[in-house]
C-alpha atoms as a PDB file:
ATOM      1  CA  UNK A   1       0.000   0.000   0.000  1.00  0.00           C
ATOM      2  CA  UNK A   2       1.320   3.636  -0.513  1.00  0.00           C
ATOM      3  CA  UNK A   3       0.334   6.349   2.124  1.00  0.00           C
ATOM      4  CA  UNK A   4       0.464   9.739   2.217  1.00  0.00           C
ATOM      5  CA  UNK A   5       1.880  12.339   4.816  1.00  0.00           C
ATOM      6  CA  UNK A   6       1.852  15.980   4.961  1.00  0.00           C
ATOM      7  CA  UNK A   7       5.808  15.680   3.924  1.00  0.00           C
ATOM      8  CA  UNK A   8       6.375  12.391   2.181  1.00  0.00           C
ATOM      9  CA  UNK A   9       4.596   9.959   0.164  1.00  0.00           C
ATOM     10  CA  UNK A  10       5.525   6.095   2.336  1.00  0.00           C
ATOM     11  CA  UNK A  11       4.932   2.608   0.369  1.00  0.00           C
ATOM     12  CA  UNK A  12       4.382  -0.419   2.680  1.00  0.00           C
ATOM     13  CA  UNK A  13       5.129  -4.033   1.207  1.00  0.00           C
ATOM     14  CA  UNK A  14       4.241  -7.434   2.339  1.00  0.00           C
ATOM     15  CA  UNK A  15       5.426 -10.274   1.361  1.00  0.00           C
ATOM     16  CA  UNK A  16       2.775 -11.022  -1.693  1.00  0.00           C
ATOM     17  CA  UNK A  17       4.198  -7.507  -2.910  1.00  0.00           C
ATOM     18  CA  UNK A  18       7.590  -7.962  -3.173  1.00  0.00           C
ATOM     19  CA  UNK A  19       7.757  -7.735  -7.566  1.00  0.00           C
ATOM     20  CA  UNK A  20       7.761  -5.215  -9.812  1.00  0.00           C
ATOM     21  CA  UNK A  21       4.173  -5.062 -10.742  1.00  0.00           C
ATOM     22  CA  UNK A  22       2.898  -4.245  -6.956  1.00  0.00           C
ATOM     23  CA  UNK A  23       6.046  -1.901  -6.868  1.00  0.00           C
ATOM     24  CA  UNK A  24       4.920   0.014 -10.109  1.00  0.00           C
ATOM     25  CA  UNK A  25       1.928   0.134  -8.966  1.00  0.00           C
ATOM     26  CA  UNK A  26       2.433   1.757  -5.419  1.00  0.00           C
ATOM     27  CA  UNK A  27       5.351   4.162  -6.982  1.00  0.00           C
ATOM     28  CA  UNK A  28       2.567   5.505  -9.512  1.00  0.00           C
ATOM     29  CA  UNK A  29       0.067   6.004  -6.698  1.00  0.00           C
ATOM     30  CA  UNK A  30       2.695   8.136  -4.881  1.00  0.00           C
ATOM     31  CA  UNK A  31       3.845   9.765  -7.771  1.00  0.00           C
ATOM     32  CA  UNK A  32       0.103  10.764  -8.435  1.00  0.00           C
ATOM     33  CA  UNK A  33       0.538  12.402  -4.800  1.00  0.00           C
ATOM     34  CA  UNK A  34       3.504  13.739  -4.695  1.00  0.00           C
ATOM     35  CA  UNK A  35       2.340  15.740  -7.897  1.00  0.00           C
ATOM     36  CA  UNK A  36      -0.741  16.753  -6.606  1.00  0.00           C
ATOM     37  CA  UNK A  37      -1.224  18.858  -3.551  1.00  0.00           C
ATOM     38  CA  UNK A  38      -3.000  17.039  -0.421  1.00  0.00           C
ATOM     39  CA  UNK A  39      -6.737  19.389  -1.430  1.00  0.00           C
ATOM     40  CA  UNK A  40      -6.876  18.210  -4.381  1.00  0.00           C
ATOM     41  CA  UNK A  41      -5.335  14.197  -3.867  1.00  0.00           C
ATOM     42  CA  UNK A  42      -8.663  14.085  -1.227  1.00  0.00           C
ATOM     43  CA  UNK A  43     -11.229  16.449  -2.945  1.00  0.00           C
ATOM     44  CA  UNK A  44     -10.470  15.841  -7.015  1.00  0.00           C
ATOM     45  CA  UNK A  45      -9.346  12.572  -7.337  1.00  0.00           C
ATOM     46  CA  UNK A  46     -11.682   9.506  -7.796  1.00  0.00           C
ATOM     47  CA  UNK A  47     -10.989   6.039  -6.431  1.00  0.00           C
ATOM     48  CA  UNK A  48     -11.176   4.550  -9.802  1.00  0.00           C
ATOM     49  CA  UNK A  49      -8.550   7.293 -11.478  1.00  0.00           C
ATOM     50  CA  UNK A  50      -6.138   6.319  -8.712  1.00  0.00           C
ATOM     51  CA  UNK A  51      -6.144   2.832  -8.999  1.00  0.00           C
ATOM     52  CA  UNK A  52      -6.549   2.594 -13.071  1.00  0.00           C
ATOM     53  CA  UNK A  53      -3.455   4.412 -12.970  1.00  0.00           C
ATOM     54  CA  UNK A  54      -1.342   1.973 -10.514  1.00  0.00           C
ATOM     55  CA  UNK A  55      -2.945  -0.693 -12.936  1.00  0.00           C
ATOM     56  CA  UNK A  56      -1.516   0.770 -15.791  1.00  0.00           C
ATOM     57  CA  UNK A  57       1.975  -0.288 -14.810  1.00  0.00           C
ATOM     58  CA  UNK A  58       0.691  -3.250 -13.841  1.00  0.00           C
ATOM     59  CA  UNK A  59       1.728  -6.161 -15.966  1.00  0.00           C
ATOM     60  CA  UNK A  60       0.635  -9.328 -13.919  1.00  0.00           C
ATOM     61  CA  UNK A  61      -1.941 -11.163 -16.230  1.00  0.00           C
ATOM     62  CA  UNK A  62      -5.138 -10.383 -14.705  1.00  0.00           C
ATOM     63  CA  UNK A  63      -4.382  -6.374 -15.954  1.00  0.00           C
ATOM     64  CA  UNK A  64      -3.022  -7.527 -19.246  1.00  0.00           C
ATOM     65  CA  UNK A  65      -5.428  -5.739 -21.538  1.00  0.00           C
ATOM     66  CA  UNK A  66      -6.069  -9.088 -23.672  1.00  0.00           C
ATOM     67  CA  UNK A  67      -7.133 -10.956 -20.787  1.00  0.00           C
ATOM     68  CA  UNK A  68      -9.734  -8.211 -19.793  1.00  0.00           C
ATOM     69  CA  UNK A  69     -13.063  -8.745 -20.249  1.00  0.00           C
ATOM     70  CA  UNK A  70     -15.520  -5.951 -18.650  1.00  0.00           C
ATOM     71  CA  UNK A  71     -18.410  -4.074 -19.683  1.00  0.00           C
ATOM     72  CA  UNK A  72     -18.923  -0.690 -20.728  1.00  0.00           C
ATOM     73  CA  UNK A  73     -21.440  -0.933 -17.612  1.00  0.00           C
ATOM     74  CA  UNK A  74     -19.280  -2.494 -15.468  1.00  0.00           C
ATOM     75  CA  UNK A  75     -16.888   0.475 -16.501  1.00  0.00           C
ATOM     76  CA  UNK A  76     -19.574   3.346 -16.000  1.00  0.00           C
ATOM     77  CA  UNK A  77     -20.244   1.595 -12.890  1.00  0.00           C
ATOM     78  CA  UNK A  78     -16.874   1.614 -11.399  1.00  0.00           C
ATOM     79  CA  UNK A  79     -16.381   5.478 -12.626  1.00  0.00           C
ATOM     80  CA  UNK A  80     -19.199   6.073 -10.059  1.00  0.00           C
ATOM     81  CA  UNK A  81     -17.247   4.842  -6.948  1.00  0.00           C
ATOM     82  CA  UNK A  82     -15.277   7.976  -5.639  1.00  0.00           C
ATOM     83  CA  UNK A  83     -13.593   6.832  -1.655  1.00  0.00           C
ATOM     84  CA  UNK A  84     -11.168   5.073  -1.987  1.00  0.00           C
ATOM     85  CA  UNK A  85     -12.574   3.395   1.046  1.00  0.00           C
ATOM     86  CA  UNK A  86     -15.733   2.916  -1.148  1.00  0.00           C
ATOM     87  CA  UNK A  87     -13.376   0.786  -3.990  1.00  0.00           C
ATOM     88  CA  UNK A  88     -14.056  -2.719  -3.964  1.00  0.00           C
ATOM     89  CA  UNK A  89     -10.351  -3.940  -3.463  1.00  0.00           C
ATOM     90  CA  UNK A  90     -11.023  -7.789  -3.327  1.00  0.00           C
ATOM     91  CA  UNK A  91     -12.609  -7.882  -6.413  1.00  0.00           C
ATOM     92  CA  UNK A  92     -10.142  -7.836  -9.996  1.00  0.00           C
ATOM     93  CA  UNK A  93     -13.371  -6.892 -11.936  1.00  0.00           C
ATOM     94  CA  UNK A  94     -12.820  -3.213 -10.681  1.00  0.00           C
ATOM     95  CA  UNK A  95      -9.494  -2.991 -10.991  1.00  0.00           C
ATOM     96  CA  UNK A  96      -9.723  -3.697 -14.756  1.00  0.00           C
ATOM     97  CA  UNK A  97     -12.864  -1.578 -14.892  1.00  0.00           C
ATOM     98  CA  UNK A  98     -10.499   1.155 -13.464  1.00  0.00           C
ATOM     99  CA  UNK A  99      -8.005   0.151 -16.422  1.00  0.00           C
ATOM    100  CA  UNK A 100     -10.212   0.245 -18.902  1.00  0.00           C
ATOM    101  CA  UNK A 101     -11.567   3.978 -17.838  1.00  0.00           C
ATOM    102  CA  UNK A 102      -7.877   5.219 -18.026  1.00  0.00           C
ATOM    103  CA  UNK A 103      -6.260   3.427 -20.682  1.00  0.00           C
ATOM    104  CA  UNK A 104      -7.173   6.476 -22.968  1.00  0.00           C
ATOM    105  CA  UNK A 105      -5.190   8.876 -21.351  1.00  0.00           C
ATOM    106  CA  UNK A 106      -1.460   9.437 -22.571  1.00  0.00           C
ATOM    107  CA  UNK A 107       1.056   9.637 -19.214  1.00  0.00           C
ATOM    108  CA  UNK A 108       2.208  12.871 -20.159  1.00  0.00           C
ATOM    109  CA  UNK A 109      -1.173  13.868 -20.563  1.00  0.00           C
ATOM    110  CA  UNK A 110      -1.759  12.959 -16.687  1.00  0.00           C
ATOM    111  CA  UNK A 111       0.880  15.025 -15.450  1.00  0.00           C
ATOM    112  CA  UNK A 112      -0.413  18.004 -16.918  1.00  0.00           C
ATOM    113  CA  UNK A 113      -4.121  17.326 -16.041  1.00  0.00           C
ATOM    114  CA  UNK A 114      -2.859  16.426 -12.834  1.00  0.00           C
ATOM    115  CA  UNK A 115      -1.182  20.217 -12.716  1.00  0.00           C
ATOM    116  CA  UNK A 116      -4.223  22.238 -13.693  1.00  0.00           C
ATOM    117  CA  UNK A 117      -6.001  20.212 -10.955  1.00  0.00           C
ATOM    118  CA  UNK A 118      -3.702  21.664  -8.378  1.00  0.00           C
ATOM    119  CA  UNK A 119      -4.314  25.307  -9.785  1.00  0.00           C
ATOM    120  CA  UNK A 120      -8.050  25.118  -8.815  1.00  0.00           C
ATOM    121  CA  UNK A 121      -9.789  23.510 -12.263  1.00  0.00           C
ATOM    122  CA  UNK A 122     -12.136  20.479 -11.689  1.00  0.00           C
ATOM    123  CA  UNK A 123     -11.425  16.863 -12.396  1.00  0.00           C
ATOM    124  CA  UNK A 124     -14.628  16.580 -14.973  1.00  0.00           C
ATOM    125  CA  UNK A 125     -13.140  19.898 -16.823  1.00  0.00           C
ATOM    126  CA  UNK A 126      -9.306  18.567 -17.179  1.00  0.00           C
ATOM    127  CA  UNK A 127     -10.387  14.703 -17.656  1.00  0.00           C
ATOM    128  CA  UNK A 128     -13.145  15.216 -19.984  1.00  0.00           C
ATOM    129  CA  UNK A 129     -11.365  14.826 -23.564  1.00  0.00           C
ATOM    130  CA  UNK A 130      -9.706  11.152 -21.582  1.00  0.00           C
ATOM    131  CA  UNK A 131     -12.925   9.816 -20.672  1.00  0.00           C
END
């Protein structure tokens, strides 16, 4: 898991998370925070955009985008979930729901969405052309 602090972003691994995948995946969640300030990482960004973007550096085979197979509902549906203590974490479906809603988006594009989210525009507004 990856936490945040007022000073530091802090990644915690167990021993099922000890390979790159989990790794990626818990550097791009802190990455997403240490870019954005702590406002906007609780007011701005949904569960869903947080996680689809640890999956996307997530190569184990469940994420592989072959071996996906979701609906556009179960993708809506997932888009709807915004706590991250909401997110159903025990269930793969909504991690590759999460994938699915943010494979559009370019990485570079992120970081500069990400930016005008910190200078007071709304996630809807800067994510809107992505999804």
């Amino acid at each position: 898991m990856q936490n945040s602090g007022f000073f530091r972003e802090c990644i915690f691994l167990g021993p099922k998370g000890v390979n790159v995948d989990v790794i990626a995946h818990e550097l791009v969640h802190a990455e997403v925070r240490h870019i954005t300030n702590i406002f906007t990482e609780f007011t701005k960004l949904p569960a869903w955009f947080i996680e689809g973007t640890g999956i996307k550096v997530d190569y184990r085979a469940p994420f592989l985008i072959e071996n996906i197979d979701v609906s556009q509902e179960e993708v809506e549906q997932i888009k709807s979930v915004f706590f991250l203590s909401d997110f159903p974490n025990t269930n793969v479906k909504y991690y590759q729901a999460s994938l699915i809603a943010v494979e559009p988006m370019n990485p570079k594009d992120m970081y500069r969405a990400l930016q005008r989210l910190n200078n007071g525009e709304q996630f809807e507004d800067v994510f809107n052309e992505f999804f």
